[in-house]
N, C-alpha and C. Protein backbone atom coordinates (compact mmCIF):
# COMPACT_ATOMS: atom_id res chain seq x y z
N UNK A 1 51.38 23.31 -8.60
CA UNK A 1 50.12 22.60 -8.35
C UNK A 1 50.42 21.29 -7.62
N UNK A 2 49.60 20.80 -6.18
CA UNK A 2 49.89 20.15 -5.41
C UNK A 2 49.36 18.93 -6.45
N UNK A 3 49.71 17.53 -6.04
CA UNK A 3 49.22 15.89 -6.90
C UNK A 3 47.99 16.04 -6.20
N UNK A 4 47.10 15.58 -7.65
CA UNK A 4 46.05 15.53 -7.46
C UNK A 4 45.53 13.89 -6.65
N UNK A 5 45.04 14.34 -5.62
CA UNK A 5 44.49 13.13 -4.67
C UNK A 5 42.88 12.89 -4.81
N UNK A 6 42.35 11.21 -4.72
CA UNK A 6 41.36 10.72 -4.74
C UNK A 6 40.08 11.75 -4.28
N UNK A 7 38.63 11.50 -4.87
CA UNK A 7 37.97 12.54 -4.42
C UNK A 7 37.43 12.28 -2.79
N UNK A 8 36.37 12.86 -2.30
CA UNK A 8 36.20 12.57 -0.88
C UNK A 8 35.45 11.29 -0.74
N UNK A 9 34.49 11.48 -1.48
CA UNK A 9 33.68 9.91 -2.02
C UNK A 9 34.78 8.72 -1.73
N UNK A 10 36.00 8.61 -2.41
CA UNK A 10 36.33 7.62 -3.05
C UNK A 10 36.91 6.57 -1.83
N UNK A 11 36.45 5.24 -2.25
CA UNK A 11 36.73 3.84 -1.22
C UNK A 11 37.41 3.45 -1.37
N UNK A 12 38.44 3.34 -0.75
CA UNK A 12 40.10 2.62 -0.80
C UNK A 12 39.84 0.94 -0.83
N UNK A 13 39.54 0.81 0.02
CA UNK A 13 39.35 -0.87 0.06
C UNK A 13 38.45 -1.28 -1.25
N UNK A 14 37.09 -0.77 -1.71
CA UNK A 14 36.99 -1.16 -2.53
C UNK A 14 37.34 -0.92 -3.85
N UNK A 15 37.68 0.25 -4.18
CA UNK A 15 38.82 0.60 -5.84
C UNK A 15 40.07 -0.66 -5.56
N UNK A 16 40.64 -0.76 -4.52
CA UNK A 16 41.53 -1.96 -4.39
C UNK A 16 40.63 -3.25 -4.87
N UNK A 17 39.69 -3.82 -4.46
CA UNK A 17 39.24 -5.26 -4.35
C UNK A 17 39.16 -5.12 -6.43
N UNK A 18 38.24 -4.08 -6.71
CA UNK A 18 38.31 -3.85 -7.93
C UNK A 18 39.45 -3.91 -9.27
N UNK A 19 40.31 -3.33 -8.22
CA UNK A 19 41.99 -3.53 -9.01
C UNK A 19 42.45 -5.12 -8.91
N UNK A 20 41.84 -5.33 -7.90
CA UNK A 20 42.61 -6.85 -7.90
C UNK A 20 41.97 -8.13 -8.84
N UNK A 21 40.40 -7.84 -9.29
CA UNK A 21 39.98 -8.67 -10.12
C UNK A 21 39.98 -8.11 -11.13
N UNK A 22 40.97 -6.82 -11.83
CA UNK A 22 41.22 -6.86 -13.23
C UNK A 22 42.71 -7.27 -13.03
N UNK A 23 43.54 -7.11 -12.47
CA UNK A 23 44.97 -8.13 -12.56
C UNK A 23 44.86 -9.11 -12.28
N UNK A 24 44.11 -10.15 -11.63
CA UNK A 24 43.74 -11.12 -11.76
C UNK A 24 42.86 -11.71 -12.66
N UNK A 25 42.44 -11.14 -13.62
CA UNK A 25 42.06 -11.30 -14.84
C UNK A 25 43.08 -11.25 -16.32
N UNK A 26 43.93 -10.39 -15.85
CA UNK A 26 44.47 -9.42 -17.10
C UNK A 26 46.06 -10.17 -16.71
N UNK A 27 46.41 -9.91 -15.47
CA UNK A 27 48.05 -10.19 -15.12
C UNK A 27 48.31 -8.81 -15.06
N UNK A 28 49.55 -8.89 -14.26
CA UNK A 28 50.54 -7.38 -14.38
C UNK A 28 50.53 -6.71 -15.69
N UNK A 29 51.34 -7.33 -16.52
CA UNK A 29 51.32 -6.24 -18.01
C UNK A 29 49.96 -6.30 -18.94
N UNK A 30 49.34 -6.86 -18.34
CA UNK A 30 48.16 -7.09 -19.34
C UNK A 30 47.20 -6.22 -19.02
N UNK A 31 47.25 -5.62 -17.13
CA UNK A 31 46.31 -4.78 -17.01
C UNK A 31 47.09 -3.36 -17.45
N UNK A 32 45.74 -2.60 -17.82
CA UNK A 32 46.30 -1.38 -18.75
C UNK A 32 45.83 -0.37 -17.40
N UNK A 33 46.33 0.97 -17.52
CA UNK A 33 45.82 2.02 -16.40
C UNK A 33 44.61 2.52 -16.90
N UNK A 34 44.00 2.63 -17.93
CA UNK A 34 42.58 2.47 -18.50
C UNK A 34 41.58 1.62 -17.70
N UNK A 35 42.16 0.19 -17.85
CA UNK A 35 40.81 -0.46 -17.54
C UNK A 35 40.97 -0.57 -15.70
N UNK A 36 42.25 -0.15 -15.17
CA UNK A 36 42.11 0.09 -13.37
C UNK A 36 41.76 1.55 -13.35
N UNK A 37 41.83 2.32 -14.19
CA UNK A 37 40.90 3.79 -13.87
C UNK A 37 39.48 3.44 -13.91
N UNK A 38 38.83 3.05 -14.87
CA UNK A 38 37.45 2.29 -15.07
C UNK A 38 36.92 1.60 -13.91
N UNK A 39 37.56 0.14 -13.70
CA UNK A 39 37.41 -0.72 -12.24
C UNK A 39 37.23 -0.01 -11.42
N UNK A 40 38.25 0.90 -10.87
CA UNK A 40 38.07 2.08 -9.95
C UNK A 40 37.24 3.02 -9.57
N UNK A 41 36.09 2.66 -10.58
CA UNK A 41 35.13 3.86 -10.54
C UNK A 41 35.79 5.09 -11.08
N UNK A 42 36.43 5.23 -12.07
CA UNK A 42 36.87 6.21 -12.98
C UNK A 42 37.75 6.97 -12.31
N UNK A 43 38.19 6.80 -11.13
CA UNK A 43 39.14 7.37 -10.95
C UNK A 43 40.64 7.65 -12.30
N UNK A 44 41.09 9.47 -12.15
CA UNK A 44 42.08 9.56 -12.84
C UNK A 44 43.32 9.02 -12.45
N UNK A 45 44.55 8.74 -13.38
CA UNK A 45 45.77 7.98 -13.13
C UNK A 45 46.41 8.97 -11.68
N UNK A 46 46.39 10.09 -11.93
CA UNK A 46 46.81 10.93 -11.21
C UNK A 46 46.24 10.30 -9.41
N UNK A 47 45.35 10.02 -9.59
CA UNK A 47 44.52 9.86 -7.78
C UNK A 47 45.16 8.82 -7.52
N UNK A 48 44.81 7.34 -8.52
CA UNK A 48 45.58 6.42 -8.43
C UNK A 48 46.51 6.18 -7.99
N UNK A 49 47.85 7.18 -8.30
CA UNK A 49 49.02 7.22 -8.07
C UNK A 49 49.24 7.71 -6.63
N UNK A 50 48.21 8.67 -6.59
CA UNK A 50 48.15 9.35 -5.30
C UNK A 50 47.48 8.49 -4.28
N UNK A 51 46.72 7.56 -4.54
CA UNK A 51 46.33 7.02 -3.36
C UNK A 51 46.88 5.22 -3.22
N UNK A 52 47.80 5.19 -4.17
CA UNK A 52 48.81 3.89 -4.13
C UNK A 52 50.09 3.92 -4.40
N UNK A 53 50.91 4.42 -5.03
CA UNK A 53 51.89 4.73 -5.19
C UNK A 53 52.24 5.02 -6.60
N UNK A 54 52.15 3.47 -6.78
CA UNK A 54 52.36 2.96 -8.53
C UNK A 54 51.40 1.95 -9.20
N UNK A 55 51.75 1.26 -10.56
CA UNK A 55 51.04 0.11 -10.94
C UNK A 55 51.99 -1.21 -9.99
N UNK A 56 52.98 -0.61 -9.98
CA UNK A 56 53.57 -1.97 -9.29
C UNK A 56 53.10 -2.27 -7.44
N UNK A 57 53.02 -1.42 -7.31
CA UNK A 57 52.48 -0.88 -5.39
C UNK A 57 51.22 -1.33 -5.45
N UNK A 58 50.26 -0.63 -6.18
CA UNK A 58 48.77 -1.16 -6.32
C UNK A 58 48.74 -2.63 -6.62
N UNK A 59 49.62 -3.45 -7.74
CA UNK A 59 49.45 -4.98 -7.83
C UNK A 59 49.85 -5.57 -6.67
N UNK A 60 50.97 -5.08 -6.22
CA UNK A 60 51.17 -6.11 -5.06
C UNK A 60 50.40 -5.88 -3.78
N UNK A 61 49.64 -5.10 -3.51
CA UNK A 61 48.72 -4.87 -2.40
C UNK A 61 47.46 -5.28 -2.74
N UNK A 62 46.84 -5.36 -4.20
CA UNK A 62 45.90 -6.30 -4.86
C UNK A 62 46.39 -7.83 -4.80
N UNK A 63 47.08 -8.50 -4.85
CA UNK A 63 47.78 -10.02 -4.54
C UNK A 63 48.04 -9.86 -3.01
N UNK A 64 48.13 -9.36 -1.91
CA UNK A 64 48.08 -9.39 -1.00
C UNK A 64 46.54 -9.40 -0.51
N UNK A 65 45.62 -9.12 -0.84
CA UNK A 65 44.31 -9.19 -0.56
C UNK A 65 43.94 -10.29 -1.32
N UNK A 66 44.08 -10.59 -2.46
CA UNK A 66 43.74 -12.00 -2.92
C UNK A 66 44.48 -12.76 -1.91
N UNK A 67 45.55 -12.94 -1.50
CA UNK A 67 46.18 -13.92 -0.64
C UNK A 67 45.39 -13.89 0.69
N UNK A 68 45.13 -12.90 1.17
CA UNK A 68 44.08 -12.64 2.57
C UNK A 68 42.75 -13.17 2.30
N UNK A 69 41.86 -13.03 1.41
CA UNK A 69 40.86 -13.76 1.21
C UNK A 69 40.83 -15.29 0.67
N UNK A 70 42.54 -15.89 0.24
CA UNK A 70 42.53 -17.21 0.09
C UNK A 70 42.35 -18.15 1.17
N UNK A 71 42.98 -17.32 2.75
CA UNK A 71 43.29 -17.88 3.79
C UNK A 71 42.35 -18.93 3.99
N UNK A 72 40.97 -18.88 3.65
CA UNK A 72 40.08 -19.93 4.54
C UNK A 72 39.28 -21.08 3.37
N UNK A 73 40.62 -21.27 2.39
CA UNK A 73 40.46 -22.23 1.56
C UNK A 73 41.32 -23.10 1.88
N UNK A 74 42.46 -22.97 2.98
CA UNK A 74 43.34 -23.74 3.52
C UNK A 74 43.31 -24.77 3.98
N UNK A 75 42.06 -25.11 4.37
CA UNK A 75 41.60 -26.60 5.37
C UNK A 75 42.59 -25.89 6.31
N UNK A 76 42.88 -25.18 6.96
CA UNK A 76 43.65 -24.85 8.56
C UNK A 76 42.50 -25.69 10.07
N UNK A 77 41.28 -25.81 9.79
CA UNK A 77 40.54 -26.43 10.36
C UNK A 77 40.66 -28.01 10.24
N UNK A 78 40.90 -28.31 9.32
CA UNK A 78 41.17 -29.95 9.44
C UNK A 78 41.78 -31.10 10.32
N UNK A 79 41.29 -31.81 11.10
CA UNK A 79 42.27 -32.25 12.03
C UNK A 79 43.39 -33.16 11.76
N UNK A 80 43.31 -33.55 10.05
CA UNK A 80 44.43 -34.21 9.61
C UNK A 80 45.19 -33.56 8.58
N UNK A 81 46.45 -34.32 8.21
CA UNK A 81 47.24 -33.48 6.96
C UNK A 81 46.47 -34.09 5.55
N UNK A 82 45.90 -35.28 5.29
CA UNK A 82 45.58 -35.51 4.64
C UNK A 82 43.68 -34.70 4.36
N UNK A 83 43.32 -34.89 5.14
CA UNK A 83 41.73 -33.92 5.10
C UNK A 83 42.20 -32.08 4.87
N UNK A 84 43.69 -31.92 5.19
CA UNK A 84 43.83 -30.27 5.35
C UNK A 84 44.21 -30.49 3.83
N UNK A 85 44.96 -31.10 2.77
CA UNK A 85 45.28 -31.29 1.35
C UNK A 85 43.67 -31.26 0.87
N UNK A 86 43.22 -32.39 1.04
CA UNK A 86 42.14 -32.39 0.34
C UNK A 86 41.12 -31.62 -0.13
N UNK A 87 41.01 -30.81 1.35
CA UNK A 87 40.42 -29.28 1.22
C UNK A 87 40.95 -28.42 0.74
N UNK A 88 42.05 -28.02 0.79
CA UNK A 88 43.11 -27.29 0.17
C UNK A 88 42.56 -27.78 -1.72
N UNK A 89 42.79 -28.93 -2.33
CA UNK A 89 42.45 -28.88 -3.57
C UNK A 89 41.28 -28.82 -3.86
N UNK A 90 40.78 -29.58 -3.20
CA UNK A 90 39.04 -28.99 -3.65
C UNK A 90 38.23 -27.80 -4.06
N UNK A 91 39.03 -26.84 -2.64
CA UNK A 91 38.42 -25.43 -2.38
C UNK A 91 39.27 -24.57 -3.62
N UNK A 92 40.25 -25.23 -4.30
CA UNK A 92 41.05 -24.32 -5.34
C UNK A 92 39.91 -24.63 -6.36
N UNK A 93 39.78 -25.86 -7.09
CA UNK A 93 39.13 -26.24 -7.94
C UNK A 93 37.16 -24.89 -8.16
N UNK A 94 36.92 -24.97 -6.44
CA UNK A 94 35.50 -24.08 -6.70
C UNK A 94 36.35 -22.83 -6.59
N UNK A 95 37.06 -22.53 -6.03
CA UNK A 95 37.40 -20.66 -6.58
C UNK A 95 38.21 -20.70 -7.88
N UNK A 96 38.50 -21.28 -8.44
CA UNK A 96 39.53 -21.26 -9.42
C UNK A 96 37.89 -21.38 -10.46
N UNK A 97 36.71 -21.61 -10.15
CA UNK A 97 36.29 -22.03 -11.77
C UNK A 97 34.73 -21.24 -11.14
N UNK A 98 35.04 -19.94 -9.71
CA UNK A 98 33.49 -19.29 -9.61
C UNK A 98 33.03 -18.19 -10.66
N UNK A 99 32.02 -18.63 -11.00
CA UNK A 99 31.26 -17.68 -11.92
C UNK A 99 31.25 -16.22 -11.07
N UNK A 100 31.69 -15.47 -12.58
CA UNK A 100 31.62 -13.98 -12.45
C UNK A 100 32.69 -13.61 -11.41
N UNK A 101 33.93 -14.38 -11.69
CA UNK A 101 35.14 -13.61 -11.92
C UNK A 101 36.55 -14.60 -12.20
N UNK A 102 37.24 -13.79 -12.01
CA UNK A 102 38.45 -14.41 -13.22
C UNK A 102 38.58 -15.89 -12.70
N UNK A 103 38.93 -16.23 -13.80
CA UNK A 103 39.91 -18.20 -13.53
C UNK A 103 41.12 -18.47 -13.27
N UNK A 104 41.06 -19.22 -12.24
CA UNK A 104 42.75 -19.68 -11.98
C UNK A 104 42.73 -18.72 -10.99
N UNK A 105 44.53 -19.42 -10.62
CA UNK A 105 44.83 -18.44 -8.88
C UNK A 105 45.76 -16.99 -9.85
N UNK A 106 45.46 -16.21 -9.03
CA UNK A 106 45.87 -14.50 -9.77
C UNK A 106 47.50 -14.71 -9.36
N UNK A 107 48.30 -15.51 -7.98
CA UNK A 107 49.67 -15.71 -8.12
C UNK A 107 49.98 -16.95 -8.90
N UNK A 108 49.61 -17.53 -9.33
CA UNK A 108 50.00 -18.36 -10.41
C UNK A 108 50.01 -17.82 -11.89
N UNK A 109 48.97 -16.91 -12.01
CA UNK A 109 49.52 -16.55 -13.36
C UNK A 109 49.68 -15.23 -13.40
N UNK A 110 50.02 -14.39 -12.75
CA UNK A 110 49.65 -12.90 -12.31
C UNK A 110 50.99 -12.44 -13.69
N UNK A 111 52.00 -13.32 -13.82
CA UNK A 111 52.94 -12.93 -14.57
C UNK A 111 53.65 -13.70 -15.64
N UNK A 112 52.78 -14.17 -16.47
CA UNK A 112 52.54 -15.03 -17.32
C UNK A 112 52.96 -14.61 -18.44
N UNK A 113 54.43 -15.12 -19.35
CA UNK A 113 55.30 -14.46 -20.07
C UNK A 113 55.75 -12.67 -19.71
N UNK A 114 55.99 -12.53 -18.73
CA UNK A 114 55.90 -11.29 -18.63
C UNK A 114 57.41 -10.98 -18.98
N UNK A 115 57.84 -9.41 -19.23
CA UNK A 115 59.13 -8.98 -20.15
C UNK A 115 60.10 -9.15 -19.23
N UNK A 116 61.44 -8.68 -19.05
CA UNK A 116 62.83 -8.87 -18.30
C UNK A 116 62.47 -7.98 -17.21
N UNK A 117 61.89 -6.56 -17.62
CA UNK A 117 61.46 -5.57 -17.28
C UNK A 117 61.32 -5.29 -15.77
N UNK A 118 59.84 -6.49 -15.88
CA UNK A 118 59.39 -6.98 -14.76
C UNK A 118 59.68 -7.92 -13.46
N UNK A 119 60.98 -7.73 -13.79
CA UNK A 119 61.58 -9.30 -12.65
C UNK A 119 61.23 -8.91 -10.95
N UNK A 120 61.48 -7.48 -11.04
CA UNK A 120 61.03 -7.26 -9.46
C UNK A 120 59.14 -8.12 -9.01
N UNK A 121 58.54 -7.65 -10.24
CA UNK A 121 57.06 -8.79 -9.85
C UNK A 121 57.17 -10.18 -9.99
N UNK A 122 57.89 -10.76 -10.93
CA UNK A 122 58.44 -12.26 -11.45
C UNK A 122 59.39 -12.47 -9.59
N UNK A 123 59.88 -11.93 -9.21
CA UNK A 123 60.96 -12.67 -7.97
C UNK A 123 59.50 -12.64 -7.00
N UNK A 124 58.35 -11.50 -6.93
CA UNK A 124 57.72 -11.24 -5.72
C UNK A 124 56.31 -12.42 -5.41
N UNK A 125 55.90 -12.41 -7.04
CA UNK A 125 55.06 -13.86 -6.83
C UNK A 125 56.20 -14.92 -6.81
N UNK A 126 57.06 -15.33 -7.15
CA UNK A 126 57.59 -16.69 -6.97
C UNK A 126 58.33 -16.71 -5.47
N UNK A 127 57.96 -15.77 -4.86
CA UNK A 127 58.39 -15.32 -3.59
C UNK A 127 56.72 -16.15 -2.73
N UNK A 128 55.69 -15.93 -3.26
CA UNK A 128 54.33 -16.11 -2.72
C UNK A 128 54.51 -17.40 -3.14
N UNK A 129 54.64 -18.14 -4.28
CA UNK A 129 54.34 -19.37 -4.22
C UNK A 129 55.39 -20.23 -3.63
N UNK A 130 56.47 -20.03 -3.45
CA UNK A 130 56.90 -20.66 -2.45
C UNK A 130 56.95 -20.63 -0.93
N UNK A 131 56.11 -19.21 -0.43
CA UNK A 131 55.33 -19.32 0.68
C UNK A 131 54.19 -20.38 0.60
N UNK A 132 53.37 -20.41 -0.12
CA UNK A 132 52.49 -21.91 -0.39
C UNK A 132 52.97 -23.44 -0.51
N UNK A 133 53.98 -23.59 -0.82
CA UNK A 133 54.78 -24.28 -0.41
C UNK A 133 55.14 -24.99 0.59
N UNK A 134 55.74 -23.92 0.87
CA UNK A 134 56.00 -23.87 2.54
C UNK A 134 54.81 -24.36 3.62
N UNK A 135 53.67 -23.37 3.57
CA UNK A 135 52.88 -24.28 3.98
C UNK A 135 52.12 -25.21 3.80
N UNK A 136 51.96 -26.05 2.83
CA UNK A 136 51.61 -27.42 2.03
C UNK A 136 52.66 -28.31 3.23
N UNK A 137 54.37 -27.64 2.94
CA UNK A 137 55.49 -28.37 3.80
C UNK A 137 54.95 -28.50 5.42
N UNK A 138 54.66 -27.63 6.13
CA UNK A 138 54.65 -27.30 7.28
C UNK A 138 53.60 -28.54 8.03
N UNK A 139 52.03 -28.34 7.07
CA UNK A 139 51.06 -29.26 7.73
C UNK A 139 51.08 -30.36 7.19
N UNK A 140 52.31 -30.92 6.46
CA UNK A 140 52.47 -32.42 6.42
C UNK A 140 53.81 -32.29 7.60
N UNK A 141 54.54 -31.70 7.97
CA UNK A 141 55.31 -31.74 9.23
C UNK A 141 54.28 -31.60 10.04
N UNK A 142 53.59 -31.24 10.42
CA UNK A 142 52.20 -31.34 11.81
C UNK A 142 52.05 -32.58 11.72
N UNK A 143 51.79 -33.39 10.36
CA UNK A 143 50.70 -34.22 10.38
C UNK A 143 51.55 -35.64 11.26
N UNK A 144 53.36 -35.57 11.07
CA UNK A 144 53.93 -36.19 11.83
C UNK A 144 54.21 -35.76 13.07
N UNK A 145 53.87 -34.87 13.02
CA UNK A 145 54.69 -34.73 14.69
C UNK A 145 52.90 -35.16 15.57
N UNK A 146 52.15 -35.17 14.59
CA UNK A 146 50.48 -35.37 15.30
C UNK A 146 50.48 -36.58 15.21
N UNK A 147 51.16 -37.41 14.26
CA UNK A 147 51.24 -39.01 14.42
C UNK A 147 50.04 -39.36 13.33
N UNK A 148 49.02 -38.79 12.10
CA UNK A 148 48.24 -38.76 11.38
C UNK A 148 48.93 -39.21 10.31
N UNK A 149 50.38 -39.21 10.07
CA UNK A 149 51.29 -39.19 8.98
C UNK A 149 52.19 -40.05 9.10
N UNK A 150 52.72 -41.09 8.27
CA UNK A 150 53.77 -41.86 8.79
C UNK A 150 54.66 -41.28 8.32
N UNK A 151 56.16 -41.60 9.85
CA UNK A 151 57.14 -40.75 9.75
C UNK A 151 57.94 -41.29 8.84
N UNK A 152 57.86 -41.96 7.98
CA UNK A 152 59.17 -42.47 6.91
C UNK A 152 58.55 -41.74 6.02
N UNK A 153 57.39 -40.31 5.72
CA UNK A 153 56.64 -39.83 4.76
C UNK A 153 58.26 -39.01 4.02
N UNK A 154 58.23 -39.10 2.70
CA UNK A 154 59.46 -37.71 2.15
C UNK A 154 58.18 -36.64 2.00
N UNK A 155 58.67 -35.94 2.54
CA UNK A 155 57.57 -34.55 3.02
C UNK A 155 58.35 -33.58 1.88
N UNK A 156 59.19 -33.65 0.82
CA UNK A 156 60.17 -32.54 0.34
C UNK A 156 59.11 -33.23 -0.74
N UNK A 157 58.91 -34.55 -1.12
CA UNK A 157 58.41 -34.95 -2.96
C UNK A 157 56.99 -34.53 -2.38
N UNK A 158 55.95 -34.90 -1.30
CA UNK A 158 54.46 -34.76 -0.73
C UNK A 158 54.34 -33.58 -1.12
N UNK A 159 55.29 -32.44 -0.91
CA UNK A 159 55.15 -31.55 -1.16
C UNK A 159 55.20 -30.33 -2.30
N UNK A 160 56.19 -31.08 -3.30
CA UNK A 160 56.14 -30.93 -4.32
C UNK A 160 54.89 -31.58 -5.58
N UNK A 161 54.70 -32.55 -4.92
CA UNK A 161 53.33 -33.23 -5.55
C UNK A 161 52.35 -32.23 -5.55
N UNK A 162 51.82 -32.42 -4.36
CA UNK A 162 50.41 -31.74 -4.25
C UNK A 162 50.90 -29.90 -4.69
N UNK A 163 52.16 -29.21 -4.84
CA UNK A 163 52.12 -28.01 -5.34
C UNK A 163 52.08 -27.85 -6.31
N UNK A 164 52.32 -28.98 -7.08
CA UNK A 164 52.15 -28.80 -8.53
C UNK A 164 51.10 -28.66 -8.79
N UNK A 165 49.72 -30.23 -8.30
CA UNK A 165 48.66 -30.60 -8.48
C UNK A 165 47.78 -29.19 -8.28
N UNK A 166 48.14 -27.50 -7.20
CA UNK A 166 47.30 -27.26 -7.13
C UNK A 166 47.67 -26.06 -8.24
N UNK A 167 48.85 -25.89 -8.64
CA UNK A 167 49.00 -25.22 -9.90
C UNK A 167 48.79 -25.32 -11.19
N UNK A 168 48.56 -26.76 -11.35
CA UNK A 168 47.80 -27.66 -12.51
C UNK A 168 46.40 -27.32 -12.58
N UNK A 169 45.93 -26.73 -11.20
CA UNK A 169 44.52 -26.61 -11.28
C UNK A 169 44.04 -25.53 -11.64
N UNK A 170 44.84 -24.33 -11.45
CA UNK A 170 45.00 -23.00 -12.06
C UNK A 170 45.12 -22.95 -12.85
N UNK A 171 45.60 -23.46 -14.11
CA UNK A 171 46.45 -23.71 -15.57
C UNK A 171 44.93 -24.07 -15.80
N UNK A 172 44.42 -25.57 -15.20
CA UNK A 172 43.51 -26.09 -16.47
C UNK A 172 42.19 -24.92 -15.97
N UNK A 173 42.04 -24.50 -15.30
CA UNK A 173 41.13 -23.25 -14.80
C UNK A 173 40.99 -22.33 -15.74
N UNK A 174 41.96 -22.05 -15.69
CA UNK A 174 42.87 -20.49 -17.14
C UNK A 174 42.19 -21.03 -18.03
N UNK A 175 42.56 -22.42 -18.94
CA UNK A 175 42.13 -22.97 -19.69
C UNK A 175 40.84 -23.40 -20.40
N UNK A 176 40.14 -23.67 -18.99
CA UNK A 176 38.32 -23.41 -19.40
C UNK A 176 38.26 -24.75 -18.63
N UNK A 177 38.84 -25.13 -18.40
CA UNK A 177 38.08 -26.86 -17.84
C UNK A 177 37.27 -26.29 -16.64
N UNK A 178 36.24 -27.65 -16.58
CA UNK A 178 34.98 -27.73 -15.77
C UNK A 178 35.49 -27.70 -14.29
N UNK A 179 34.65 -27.25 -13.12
CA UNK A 179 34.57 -27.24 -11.93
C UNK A 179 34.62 -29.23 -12.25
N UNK A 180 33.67 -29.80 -12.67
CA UNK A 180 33.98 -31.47 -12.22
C UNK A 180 35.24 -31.75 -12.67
N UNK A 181 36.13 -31.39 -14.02
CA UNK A 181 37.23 -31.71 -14.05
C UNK A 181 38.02 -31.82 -13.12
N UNK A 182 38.30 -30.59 -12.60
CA UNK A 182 39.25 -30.41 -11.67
C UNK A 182 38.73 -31.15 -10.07
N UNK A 183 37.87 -31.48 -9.93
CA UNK A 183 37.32 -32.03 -8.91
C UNK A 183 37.96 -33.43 -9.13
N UNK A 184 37.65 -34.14 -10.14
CA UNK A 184 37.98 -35.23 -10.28
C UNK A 184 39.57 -35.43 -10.42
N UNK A 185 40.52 -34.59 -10.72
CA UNK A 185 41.52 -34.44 -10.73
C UNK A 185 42.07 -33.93 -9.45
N UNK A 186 41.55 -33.60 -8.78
CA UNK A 186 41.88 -33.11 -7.23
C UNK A 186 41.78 -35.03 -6.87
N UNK A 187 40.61 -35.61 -7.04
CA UNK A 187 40.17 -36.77 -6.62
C UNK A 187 40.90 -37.97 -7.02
N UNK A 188 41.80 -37.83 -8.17
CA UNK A 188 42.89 -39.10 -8.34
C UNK A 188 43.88 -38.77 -7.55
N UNK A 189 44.39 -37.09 -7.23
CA UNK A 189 45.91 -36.84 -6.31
C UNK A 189 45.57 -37.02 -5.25
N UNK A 190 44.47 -37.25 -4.50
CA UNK A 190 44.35 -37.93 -3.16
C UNK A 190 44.45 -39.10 -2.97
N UNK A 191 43.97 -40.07 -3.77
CA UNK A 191 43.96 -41.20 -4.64
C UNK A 191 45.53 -41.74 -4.26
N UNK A 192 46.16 -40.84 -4.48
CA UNK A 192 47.67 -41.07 -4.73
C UNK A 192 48.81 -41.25 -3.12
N UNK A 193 47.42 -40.47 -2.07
CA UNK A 193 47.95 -40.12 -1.01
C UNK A 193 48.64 -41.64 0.06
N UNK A 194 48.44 -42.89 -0.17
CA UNK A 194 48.43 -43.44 1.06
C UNK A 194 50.25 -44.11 0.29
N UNK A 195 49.83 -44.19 -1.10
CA UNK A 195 51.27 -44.27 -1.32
C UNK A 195 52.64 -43.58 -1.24
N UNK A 196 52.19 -41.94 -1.74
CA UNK A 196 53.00 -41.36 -1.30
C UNK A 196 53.63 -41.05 0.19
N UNK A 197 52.61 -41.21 1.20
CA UNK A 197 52.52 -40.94 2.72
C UNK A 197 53.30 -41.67 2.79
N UNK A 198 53.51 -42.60 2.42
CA UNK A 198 54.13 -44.01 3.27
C UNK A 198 53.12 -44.94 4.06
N UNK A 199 51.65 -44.53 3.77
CA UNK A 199 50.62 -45.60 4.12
C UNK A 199 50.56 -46.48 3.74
N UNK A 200 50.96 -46.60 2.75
CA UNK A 200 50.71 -48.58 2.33
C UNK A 200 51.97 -49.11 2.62
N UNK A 201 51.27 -50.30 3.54
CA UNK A 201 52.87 -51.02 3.84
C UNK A 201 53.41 -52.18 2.90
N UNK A 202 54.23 -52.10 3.11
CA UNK A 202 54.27 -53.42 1.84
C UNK A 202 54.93 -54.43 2.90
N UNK A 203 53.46 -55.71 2.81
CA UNK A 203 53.54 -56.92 3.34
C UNK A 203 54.54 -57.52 3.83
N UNK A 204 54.94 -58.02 4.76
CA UNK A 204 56.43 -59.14 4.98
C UNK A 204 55.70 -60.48 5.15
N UNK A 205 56.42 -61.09 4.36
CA UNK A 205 56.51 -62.68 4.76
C UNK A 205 56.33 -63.19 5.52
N UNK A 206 55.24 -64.27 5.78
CA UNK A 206 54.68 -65.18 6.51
C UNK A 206 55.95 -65.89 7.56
N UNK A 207 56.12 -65.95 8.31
CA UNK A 207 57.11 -66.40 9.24
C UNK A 207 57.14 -67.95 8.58
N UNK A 208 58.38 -68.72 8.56
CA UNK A 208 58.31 -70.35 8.79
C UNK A 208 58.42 -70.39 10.20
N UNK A 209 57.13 -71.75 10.60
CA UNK A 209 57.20 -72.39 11.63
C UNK A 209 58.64 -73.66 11.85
């Protein structure tokens, strides 16, 4: 007997979008093949398999579409590095806390205590968040070579700052805190920006005549 494959009905893109807001709800080991047969529109494990590979194939092509629909929370439109951050935390804070569906970013916690088992998913998101990283790194390098940024900025700590700040925002998300929380907490790490930049100069001494 040939593997049984999806019926003719059945929507790939959307049984995917579906899979991706119960692992982004649930995490890797937390989602069960029950509740992605269900999501799926009841598809059996068998189609599943047949029309993704695995649970591990299906998550990471579900976090690849969450990552594709994060794209235009980026501030990539911004004409500064500091307005492209700002947007960048802001826009986490309203998807991280939209009604009627999960909280927090799905690669930040997608693998949250997860077993030894799992290290191939544990290396593949910490593989994604240091692609985020990276580009946090990249458009504070624009923001000097655009001259928006002063060049004595350490772009290695700027960047570690604000990656934390937007993984802090996921955590207190997970957690239950308010859309204003995190707003306002987006709103002190900008707060923070002219010092860290290297914007504030610190004064020199009045010349003697």
């Amino acid at each position: 007997m040939g593997k049984r494959g999806p019926p003719p009905s059945f929507d790939r893109a959307e049984a995917l979008r579906q899979a991706m807001n119960v692992f982004w709800e649930h995490g890797y080991e937390g989602a069960t093949i029950s509740q992605l047969k269900e999501a799926m529109g009841g598809l059996c494990a068998p189609s599943i398999y047949a029309a993704f590979g695995s649970k591990e194939a299906l998550f990471r092509e579900a976090v690849e579409l969450y990552r594709t629909d994060s794209r235009p929370f980026w501030g990539d439109e911004q004409p500064t590095a500091r307005s492209a951050i700002e947007t960048l935390l802001r826009n986490a804070a309203i998807r991280y806390s939209t009604p009627g569906q999960p909280r927090g970013c799905m690669v930040d916690l997608g693998t949250t205590l997860s077993s030894p088992s799992n290290r191939g998913i544990q290396d593949y998101l910490r593989a994604c968040r240091h692609e985020a990283a990276a580009k946090i790194r990249a458009r504070l390098q624009r923001g000097i070579a655009e001259g928006d940024l002063d060049a004595r900025t350490d772009v290695e700590a700027l960047t570690a700052f604000y990656t934390t700040v937007l993984q802090g925002l996921s955590t207190q998300a997970s957690d239950g805190a308010s859309r204003q929380t995190m707003m306002a907490a987006a709103g002190c790490a900008m707060a923070a920006w002219d010092t860290l930049s290297g914007a504030a100069q610190v004064p020199t001494a009045p010349s003697r005549s």
